[in-house]
PDB file of N, CA and C in Angstrom:
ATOM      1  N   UNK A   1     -16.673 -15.896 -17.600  1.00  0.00           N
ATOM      2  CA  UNK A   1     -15.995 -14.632 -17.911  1.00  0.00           C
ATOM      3  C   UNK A   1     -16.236 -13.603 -16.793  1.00  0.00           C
ATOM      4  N   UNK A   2     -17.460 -13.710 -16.244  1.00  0.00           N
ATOM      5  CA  UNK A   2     -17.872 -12.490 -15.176  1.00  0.00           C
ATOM      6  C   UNK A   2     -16.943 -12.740 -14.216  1.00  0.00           C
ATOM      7  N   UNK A   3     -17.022 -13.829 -13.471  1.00  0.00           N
ATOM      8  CA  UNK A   3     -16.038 -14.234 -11.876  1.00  0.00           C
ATOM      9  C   UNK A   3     -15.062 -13.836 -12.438  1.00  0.00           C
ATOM     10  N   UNK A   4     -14.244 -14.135 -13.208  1.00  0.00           N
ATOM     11  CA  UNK A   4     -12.770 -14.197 -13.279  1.00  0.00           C
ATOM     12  C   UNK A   4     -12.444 -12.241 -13.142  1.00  0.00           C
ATOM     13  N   UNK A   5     -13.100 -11.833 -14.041  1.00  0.00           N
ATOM     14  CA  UNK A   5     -12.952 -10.490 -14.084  1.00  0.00           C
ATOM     15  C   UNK A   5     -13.240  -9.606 -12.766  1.00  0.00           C
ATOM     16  N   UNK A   6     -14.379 -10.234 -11.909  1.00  0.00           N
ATOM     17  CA  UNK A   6     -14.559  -9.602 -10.423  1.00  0.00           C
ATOM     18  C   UNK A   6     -13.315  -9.732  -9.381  1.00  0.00           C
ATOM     19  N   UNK A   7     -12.642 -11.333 -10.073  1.00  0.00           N
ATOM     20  CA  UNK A   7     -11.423 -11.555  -8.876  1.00  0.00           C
ATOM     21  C   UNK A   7     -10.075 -10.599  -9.373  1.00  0.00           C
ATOM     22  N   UNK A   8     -10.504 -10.491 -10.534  1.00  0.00           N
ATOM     23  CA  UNK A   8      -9.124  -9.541 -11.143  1.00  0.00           C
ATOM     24  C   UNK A   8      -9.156  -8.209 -10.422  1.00  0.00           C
ATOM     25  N   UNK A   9     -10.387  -7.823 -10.285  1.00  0.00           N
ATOM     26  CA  UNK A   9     -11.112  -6.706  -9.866  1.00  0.00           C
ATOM     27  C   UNK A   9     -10.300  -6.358  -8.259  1.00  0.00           C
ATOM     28  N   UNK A  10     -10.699  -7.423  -7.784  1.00  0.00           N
ATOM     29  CA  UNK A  10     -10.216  -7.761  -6.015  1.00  0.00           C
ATOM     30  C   UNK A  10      -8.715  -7.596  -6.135  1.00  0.00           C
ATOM     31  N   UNK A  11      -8.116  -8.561  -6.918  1.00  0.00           N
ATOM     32  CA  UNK A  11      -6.507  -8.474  -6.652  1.00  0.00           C
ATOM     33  C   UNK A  11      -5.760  -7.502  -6.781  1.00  0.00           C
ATOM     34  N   UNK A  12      -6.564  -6.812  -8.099  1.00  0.00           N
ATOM     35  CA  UNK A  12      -6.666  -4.629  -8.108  1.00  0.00           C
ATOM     36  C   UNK A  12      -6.457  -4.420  -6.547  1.00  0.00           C
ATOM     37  N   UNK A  13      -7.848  -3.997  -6.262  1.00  0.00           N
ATOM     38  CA  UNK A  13      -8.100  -3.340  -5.050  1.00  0.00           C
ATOM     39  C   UNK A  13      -7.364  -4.032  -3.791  1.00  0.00           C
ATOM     40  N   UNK A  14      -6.802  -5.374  -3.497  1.00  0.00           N
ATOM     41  CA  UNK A  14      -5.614  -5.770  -2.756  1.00  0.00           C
ATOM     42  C   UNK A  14      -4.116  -4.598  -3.063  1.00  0.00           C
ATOM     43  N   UNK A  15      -3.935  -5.369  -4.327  1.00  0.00           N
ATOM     44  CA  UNK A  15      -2.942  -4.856  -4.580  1.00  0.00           C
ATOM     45  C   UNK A  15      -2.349  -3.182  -4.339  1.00  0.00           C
ATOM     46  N   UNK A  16      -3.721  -2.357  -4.679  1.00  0.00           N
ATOM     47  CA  UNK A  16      -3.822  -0.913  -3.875  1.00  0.00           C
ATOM     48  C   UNK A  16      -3.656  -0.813  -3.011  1.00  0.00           C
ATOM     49  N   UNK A  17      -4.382  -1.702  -2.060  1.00  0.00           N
ATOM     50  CA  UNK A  17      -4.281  -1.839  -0.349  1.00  0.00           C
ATOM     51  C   UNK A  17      -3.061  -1.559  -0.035  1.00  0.00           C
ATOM     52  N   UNK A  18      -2.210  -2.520  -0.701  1.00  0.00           N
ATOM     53  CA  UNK A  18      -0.650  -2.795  -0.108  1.00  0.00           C
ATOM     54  C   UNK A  18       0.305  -1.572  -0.398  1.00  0.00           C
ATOM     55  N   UNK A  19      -0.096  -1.266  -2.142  1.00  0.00           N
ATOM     56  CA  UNK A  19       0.865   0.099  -1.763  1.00  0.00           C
ATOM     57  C   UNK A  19       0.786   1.038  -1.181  1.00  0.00           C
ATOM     58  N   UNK A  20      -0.568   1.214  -0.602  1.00  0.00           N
ATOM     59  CA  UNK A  20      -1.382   2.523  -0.018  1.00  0.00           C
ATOM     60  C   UNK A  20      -0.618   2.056   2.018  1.00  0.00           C
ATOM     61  N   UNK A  21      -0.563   1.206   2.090  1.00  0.00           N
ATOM     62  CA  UNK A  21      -0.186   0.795   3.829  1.00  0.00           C
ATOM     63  C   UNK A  21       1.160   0.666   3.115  1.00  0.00           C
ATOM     64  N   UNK A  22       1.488   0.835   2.510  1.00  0.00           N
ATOM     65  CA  UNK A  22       3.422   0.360   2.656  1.00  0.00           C
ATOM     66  C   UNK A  22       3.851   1.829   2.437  1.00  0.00           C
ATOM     67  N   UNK A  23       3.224   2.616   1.499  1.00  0.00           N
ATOM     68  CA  UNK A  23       3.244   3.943   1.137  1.00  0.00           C
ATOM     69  C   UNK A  23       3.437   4.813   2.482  1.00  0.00           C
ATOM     70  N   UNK A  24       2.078   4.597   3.434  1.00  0.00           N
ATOM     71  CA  UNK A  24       2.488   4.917   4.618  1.00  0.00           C
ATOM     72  C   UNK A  24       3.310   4.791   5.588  1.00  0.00           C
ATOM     73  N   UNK A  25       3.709   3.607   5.680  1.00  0.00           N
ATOM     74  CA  UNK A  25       4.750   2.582   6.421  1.00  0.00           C
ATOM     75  C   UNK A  25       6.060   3.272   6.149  1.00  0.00           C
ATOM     76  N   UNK A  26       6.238   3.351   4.674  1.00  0.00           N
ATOM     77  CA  UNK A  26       7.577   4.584   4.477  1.00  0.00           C
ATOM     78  C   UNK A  26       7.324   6.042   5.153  1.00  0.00           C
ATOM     79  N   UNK A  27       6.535   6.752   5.045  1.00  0.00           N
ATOM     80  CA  UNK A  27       6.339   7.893   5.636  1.00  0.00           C
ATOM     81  C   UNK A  27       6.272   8.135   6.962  1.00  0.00           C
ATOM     82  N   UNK A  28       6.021   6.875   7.428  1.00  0.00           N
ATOM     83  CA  UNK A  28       6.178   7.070   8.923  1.00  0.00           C
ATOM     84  C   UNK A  28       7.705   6.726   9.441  1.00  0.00           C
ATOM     85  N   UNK A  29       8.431   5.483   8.676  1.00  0.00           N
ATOM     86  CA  UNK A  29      10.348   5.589   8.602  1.00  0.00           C
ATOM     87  C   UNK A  29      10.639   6.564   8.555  1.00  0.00           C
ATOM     88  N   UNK A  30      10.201   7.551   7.383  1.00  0.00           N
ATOM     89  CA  UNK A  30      11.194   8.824   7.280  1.00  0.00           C
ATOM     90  C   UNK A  30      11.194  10.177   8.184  1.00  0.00           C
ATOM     91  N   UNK A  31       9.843   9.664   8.850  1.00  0.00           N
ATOM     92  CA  UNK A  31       9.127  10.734  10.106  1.00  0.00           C
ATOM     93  C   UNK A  31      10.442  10.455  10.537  1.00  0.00           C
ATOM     94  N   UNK A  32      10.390   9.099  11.495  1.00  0.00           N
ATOM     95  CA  UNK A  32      11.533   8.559  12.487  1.00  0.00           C
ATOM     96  C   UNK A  32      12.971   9.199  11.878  1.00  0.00           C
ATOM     97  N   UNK A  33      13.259   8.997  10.912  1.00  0.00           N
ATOM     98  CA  UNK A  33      14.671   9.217  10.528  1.00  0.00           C
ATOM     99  C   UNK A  33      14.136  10.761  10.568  1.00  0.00           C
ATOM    100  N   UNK A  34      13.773  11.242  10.337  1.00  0.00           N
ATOM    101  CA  UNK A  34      13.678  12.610  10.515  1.00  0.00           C
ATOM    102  C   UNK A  34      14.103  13.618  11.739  1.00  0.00           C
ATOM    103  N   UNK A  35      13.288  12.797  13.109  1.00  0.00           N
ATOM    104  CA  UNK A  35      13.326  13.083  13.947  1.00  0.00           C
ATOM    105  C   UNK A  35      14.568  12.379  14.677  1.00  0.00           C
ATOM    106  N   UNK A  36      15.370  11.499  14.336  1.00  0.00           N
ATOM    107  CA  UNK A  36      16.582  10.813  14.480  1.00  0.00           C
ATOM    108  C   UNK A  36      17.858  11.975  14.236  1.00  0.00           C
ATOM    109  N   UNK A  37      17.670  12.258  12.806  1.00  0.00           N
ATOM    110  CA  UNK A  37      18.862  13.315  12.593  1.00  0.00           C
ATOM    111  C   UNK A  37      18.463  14.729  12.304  1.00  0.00           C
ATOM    112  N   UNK A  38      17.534  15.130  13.286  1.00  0.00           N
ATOM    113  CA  UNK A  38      18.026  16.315  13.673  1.00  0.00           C
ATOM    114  C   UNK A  38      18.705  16.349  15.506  1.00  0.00           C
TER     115      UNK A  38
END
């Protein structure tokens, strides 16, 4: 019961990872498009 719940734990904190760098990844597109159309 313990492991399983630590890896659940991990695939959490992955899974954060990714929206937290993709989160950025958009914000830095819309910089660009930003600076595109003006």
């Amino acid at each position: 019961m313990q492991p399983q719940g630590k890896t659940t734990m991990k695939a959490n904190q992955e899974v954060l990872n990714n929206l937290s760098s993709r989160s950025s990844f958009l914000d830095f597109v819309f910089l660009i498009f930003d600076v595109f159309s003006k």
